[in-house]
C-alpha atoms as a PDB file:
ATOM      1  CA  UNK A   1       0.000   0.000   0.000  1.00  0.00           C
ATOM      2  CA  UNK A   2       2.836   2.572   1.089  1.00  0.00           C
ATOM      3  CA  UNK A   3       4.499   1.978  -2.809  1.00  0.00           C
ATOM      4  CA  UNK A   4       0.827   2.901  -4.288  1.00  0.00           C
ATOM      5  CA  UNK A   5       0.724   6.160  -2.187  1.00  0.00           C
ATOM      6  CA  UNK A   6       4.177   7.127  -3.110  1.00  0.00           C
ATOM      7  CA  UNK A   7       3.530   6.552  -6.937  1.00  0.00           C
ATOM      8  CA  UNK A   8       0.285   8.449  -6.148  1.00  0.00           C
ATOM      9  CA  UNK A   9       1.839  11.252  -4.802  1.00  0.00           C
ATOM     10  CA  UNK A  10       4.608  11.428  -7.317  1.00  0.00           C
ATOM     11  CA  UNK A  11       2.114  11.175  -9.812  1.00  0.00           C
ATOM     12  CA  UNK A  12       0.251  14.836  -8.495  1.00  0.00           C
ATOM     13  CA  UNK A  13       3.806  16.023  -7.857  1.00  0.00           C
ATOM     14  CA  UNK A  14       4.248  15.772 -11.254  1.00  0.00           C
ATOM     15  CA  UNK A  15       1.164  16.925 -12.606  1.00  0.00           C
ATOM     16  CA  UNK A  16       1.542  20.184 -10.463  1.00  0.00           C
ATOM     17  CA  UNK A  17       5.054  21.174 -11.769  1.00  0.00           C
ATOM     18  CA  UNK A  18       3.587  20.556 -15.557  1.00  0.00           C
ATOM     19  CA  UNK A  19       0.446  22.889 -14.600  1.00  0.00           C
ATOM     20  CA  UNK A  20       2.810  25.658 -13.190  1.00  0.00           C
ATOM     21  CA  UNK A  21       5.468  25.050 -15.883  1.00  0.00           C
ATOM     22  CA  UNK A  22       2.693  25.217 -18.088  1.00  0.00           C
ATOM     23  CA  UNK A  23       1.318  28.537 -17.049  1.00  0.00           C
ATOM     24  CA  UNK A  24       5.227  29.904 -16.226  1.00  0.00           C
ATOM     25  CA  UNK A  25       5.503  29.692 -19.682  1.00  0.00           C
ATOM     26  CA  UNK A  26       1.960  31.478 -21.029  1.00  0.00           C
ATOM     27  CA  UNK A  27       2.934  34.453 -18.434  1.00  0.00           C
ATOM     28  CA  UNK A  28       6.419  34.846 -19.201  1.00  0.00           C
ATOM     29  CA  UNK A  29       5.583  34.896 -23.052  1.00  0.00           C
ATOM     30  CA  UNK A  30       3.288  37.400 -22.470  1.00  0.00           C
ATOM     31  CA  UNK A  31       4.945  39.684 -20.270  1.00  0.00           C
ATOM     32  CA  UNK A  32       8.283  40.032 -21.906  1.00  0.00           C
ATOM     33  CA  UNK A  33       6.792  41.796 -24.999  1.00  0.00           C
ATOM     34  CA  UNK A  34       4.159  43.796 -23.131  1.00  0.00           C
ATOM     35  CA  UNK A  35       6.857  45.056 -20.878  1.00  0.00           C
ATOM     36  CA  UNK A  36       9.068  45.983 -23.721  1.00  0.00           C
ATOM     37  CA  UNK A  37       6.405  47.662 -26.135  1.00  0.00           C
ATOM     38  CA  UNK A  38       5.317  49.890 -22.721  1.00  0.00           C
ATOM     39  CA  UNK A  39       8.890  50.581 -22.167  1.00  0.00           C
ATOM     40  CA  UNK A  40       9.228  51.685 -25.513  1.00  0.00           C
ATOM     41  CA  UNK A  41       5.786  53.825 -25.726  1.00  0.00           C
ATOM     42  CA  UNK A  42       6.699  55.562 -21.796  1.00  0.00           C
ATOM     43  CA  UNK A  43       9.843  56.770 -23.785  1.00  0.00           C
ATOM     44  CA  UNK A  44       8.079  58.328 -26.468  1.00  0.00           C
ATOM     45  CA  UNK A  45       5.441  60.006 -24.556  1.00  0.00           C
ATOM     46  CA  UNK A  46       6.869  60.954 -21.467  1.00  0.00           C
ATOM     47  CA  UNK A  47      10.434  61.280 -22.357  1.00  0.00           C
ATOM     48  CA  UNK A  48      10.712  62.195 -25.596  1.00  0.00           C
ATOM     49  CA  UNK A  49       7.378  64.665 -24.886  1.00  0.00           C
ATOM     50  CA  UNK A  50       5.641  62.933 -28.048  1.00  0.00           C
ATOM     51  CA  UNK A  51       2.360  63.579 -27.925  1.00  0.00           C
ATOM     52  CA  UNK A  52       0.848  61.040 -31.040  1.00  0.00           C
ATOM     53  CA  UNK A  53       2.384  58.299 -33.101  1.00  0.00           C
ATOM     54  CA  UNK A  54       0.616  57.549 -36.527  1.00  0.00           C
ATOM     55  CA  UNK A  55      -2.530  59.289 -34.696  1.00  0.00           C
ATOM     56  CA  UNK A  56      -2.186  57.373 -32.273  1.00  0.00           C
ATOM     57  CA  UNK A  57      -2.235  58.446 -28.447  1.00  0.00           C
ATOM     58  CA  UNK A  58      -0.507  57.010 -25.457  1.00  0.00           C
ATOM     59  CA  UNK A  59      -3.387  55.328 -23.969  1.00  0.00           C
ATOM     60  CA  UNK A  60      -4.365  53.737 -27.045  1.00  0.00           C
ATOM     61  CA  UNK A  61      -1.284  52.709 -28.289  1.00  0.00           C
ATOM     62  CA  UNK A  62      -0.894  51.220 -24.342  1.00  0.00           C
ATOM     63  CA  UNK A  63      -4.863  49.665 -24.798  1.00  0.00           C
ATOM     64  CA  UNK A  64      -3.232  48.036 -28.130  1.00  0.00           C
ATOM     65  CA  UNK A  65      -0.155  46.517 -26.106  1.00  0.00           C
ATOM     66  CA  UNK A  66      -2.347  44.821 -23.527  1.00  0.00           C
ATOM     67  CA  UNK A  67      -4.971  43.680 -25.504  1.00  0.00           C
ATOM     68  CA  UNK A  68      -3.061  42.721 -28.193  1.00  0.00           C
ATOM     69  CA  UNK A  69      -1.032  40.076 -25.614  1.00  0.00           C
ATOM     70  CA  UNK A  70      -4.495  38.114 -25.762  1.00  0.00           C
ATOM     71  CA  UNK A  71      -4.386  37.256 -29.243  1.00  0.00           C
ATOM     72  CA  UNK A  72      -0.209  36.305 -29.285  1.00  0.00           C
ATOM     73  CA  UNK A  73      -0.749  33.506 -27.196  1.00  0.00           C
ATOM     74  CA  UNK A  74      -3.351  32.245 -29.645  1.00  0.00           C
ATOM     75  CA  UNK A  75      -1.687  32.423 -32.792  1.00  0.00           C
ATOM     76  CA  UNK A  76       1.651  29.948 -31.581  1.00  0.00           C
ATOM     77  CA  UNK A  77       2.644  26.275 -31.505  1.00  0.00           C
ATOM     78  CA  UNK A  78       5.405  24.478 -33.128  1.00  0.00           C
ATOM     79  CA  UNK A  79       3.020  21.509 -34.493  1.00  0.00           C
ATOM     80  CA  UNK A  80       5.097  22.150 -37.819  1.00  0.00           C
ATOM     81  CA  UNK A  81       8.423  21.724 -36.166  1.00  0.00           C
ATOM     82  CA  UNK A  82       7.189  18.542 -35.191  1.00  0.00           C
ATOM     83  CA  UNK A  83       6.002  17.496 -39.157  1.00  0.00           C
ATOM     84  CA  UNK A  84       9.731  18.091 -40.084  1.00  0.00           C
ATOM     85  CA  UNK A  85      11.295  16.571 -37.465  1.00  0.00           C
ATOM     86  CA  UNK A  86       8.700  14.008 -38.340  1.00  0.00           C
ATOM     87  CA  UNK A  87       9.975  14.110 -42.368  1.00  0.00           C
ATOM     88  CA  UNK A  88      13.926  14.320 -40.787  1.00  0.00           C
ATOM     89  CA  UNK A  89      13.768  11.296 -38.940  1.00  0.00           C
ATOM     90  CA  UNK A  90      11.603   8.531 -40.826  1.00  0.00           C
ATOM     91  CA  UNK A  91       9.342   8.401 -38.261  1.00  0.00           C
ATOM     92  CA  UNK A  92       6.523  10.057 -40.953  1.00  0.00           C
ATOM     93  CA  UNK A  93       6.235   6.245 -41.374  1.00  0.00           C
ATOM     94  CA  UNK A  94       4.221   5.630 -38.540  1.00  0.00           C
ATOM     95  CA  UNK A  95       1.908   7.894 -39.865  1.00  0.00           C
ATOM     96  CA  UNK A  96       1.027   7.174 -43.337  1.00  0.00           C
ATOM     97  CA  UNK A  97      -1.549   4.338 -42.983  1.00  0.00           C
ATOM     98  CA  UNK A  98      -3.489   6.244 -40.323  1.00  0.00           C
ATOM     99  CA  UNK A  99      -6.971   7.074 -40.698  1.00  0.00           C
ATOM    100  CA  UNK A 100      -6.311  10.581 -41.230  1.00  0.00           C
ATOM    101  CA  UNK A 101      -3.242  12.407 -42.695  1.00  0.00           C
ATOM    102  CA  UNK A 102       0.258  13.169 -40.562  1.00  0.00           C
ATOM    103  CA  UNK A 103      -0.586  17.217 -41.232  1.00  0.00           C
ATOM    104  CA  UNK A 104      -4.111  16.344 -39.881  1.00  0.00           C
ATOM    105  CA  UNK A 105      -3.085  13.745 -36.788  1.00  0.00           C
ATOM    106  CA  UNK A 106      -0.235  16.794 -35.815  1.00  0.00           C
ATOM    107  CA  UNK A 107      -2.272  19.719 -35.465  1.00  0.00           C
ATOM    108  CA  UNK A 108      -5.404  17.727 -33.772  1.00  0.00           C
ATOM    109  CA  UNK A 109      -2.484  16.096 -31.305  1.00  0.00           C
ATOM    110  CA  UNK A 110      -1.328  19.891 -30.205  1.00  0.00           C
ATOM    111  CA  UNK A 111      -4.197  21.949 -30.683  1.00  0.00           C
ATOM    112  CA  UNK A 112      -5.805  21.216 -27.341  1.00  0.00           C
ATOM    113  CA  UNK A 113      -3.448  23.219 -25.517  1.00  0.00           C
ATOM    114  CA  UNK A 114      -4.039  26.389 -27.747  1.00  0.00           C
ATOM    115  CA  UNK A 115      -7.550  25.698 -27.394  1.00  0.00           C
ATOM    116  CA  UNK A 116      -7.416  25.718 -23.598  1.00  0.00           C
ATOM    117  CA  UNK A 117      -5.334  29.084 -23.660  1.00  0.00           C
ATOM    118  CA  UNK A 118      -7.559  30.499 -26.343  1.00  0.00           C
ATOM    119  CA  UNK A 119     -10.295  29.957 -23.051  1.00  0.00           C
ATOM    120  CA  UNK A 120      -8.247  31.503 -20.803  1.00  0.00           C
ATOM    121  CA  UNK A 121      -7.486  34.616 -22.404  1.00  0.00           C
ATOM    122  CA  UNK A 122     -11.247  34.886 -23.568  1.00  0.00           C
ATOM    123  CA  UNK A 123     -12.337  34.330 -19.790  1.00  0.00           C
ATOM    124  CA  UNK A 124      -9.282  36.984 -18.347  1.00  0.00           C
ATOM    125  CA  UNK A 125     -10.281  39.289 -21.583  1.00  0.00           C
ATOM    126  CA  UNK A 126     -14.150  39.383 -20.401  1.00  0.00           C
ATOM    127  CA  UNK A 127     -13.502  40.382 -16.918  1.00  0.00           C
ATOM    128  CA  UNK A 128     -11.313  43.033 -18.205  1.00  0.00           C
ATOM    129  CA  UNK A 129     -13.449  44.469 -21.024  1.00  0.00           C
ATOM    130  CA  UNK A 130     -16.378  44.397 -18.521  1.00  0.00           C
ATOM    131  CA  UNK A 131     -14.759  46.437 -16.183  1.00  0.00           C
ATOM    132  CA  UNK A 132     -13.643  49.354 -18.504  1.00  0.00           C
ATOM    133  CA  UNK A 133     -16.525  49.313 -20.330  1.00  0.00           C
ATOM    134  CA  UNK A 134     -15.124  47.236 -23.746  1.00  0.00           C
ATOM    135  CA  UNK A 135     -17.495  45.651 -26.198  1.00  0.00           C
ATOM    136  CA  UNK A 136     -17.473  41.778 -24.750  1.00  0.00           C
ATOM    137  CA  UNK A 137     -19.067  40.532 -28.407  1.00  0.00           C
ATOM    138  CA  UNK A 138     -16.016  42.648 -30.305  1.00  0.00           C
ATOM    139  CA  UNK A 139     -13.592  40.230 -28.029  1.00  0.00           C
ATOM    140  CA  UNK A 140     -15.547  37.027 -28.660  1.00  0.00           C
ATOM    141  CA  UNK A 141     -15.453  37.541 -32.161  1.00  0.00           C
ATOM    142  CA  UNK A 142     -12.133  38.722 -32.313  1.00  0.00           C
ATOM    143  CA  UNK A 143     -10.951  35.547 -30.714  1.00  0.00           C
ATOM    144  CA  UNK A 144     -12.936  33.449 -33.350  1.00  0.00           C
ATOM    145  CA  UNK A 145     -10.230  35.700 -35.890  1.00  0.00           C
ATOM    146  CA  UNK A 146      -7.149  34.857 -33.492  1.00  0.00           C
ATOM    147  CA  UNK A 147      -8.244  31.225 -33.872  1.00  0.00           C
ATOM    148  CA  UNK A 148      -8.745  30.964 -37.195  1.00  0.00           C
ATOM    149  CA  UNK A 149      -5.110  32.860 -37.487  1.00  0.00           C
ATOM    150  CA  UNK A 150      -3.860  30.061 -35.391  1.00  0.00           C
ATOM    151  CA  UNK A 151      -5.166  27.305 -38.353  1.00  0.00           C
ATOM    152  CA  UNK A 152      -3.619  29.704 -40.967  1.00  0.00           C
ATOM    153  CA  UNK A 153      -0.059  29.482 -39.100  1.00  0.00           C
ATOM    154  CA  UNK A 154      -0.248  25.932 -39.263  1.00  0.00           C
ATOM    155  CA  UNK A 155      -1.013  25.434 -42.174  1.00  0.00           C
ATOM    156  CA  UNK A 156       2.018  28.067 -43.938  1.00  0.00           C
ATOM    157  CA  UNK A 157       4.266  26.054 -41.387  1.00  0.00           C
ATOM    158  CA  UNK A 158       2.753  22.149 -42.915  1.00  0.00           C
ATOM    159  CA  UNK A 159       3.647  23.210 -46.610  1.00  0.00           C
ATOM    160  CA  UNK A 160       6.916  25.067 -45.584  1.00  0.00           C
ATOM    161  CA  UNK A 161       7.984  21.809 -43.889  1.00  0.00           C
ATOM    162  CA  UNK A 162       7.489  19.689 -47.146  1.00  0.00           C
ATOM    163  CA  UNK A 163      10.988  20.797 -47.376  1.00  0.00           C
ATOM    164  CA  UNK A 164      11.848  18.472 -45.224  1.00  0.00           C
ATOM    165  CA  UNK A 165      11.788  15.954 -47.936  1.00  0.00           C
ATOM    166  CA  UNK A 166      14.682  17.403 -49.610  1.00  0.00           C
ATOM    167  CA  UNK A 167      16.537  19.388 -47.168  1.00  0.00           C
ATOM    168  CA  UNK A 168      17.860  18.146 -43.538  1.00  0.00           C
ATOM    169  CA  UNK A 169      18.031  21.875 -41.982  1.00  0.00           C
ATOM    170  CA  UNK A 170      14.125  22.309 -43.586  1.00  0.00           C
ATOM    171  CA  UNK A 171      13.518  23.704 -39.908  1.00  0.00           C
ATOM    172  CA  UNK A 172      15.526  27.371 -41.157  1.00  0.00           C
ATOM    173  CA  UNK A 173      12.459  28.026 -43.169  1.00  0.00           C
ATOM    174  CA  UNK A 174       9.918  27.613 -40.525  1.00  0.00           C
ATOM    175  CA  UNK A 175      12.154  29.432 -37.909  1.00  0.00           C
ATOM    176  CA  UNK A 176      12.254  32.221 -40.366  1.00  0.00           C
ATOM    177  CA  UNK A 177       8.944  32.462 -40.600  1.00  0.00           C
ATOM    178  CA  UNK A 178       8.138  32.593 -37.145  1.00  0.00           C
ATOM    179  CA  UNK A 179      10.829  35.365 -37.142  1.00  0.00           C
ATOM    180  CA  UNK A 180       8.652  37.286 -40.042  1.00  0.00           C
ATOM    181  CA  UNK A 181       5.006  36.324 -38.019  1.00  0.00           C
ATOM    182  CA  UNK A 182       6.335  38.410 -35.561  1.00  0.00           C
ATOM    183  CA  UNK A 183       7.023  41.242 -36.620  1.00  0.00           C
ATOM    184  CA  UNK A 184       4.311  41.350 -39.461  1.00  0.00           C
ATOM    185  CA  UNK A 185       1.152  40.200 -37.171  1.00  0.00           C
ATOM    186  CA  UNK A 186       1.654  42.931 -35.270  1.00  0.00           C
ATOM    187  CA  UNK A 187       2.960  41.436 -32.377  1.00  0.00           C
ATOM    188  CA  UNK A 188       5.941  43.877 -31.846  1.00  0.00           C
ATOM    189  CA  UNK A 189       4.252  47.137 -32.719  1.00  0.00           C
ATOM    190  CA  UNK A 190       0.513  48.109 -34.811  1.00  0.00           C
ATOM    191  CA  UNK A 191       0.950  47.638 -38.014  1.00  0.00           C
ATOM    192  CA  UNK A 192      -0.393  51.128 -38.506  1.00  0.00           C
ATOM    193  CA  UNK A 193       2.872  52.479 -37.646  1.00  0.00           C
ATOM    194  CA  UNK A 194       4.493  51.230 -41.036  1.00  0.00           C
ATOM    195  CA  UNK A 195       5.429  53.427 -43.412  1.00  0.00           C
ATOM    196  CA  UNK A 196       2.478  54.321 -45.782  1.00  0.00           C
ATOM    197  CA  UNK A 197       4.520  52.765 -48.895  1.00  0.00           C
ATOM    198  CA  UNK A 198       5.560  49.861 -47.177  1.00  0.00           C
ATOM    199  CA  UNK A 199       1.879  48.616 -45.639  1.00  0.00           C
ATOM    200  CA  UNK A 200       1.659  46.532 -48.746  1.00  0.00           C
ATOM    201  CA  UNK A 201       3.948  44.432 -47.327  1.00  0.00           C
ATOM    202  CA  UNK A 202       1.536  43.519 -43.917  1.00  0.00           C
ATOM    203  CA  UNK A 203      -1.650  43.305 -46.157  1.00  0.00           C
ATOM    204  CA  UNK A 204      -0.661  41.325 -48.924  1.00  0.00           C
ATOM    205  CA  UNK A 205       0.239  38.345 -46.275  1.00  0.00           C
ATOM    206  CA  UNK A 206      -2.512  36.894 -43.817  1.00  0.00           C
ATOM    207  CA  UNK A 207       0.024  37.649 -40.733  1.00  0.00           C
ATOM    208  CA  UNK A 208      -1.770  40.622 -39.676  1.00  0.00           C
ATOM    209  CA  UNK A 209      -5.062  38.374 -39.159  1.00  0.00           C
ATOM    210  CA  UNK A 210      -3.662  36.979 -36.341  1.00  0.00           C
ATOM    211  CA  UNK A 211      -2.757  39.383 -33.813  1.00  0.00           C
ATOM    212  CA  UNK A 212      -3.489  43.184 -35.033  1.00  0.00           C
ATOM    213  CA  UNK A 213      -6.782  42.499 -37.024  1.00  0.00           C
ATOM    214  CA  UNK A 214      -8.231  40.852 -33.650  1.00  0.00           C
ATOM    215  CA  UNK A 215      -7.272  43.332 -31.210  1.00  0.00           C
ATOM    216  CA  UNK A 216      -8.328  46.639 -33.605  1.00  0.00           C
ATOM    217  CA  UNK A 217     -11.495  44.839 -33.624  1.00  0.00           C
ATOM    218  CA  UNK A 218     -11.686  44.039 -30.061  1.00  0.00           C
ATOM    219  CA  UNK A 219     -10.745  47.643 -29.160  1.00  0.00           C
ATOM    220  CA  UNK A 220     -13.439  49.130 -31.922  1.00  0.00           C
ATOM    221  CA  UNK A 221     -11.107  50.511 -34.521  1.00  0.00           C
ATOM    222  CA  UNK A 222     -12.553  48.252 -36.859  1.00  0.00           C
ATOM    223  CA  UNK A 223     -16.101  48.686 -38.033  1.00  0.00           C
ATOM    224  CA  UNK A 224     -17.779  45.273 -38.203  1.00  0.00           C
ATOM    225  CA  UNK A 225     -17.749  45.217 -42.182  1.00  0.00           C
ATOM    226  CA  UNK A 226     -13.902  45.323 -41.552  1.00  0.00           C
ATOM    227  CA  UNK A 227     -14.239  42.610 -39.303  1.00  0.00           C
ATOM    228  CA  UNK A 228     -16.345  40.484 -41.938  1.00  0.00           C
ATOM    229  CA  UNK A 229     -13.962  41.011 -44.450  1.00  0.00           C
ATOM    230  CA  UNK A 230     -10.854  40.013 -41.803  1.00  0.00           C
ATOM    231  CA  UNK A 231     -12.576  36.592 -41.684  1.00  0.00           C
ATOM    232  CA  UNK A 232     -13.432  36.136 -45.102  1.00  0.00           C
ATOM    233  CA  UNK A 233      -9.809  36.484 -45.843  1.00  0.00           C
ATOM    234  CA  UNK A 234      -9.149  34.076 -43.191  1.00  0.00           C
ATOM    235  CA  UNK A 235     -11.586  31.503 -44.838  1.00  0.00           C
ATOM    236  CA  UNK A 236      -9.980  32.050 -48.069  1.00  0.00           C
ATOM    237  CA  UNK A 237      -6.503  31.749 -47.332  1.00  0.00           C
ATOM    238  CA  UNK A 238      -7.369  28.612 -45.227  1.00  0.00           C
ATOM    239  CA  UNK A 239      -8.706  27.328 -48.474  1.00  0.00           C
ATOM    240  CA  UNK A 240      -5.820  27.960 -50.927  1.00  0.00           C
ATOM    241  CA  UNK A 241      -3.513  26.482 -48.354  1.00  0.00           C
ATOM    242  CA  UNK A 242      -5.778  23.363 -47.774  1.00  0.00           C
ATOM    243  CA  UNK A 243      -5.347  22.834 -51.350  1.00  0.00           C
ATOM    244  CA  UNK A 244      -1.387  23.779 -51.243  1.00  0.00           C
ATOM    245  CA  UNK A 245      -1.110  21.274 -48.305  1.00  0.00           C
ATOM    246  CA  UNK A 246      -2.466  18.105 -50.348  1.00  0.00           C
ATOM    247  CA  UNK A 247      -0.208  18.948 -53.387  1.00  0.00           C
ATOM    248  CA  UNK A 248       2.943  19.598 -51.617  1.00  0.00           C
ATOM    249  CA  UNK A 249       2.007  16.607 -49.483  1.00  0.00           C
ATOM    250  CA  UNK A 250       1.622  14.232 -52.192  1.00  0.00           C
ATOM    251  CA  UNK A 251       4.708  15.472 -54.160  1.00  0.00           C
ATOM    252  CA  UNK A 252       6.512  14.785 -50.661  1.00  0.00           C
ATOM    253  CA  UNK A 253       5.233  11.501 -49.751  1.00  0.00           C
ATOM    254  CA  UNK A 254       6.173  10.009 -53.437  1.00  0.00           C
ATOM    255  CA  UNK A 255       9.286  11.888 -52.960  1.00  0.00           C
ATOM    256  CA  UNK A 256       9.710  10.095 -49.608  1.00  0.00           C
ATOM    257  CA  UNK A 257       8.446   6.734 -50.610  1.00  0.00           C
ATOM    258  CA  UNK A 258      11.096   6.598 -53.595  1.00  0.00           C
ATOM    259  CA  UNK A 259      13.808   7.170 -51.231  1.00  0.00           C
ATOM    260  CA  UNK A 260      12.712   4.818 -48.894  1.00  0.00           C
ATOM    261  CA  UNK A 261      12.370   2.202 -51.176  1.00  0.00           C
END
């Protein structure tokens, strides 16, 4: 009996440090960037004596900062990391007689946990927004963008890490995109604050749909024909690259198949 206590309690002690490690890791992602994009905006305002960016005021440019920290935890995971480590290995073997594809069997695996932070940061949002008077439907909806951001990021990553099949080091590609999510999804700073000839750049990709679109909704600086249109995009460019997916997946698994056989 003593030996199926201490398994027992090993067992919880485990599950705790996952839980805080868990969380440890949501809060220090979140803060780190906060912190820095307030730094940055208290040194504008209140040291350099600015008193607008791009039209934009300190309060709302702070407003953007924290409600834009909703919608970053949202649009991560590194299910695609896992496809070409998958692809790298051999280990895509286990996967290929499955009921449903590898791209479909990774995402499904992971997406739990972005689904349970996605709650969170709805639940945490709502309290907030209620309290300073926020639209609560803007954030729900907004969320339902951030999500659907969160399949689009996926799915660049699954087609990215067909790569895989040719290249060992296929992993550069998605780390560079991660690297370019960040700074065009408007993680870092609104993508407002672009230079006028250079917003092409944010618009013509669906980056922007996962972090900036969602919080200028949330915060009311999109109308709700904007909004609309946001997720329309979102629906399209999950279509194109459900498409891409199945022809850069079948190129790669007859590329794979050859050279295993």
């Amino acid at each position: 009996m003593s030996w199926r206590l201490a398994a027992l309690k090993n067992g919880f002690q485990e599950d705790a440090a996952y839980r805080v490690e868990f969380f440890l890791s949501i809060f220090s992602s979140a803060l780190v960037p906060a912190a820095i994009q307030i730094i940055l905006w208290y040194a504008l305002f209140q040291l350099g004596g600015q008193t607008e960016v791009a039209g934009w005021s300190y309060a709302q440019l702070i407003q953007y900062t924290l409600v834009s920290t909703l919608f970053t935890q949202v649009r991560g995971g590194d299910h695609d990391f896992d496809l070409q480590e998958m692809i790298r290995t051999g280990s895509l073997s286990n996967y290929l007689l499955k009921p449903i594809s590898a791209v479909e069997f990774v995402y499904l695996r992971g997406v739990g946990g972005r689904l349970f932070v996605a709650l969170v940061c709805l639940c945490i949002g709502t309290l907030a927004f209620a309290a300073f008077g926020f639209s609560i439907p803007r954030l729900w909806g907004a969320m339902l963008l951030a999500i659907a951001g969160n399949v689009i990021h996926y799915q660049i990553g699954a087609v990215l890490a067909t790569a895989a099949f040719l290249w060992e080091e296929a992993y550069s590609l998605l780390m560079v995109k991660n690297m370019l999510v960040q700074l065009l999804s408007g993680e870092l700073i609104p993508l407002n604050l672009f230079p006028v000839a250079s917003q092409w750049i944010w618009k013509s990709t669906p980056f922007y749909l996962y972090v900036y679109g969602p919080t200028q909704y949330a915060l009311g600086n999109w109308t709700h024909s904007e909004y609309l249109h946001g997720l329309g995009m979102a629906l399209a460019w999950m279509m194109g690259l459900s498409v891409l997916i199945r022809l850069s997946w079948g190129w790669g698994i007859r590329k794979y198949s050859s050279l295993g056989g």
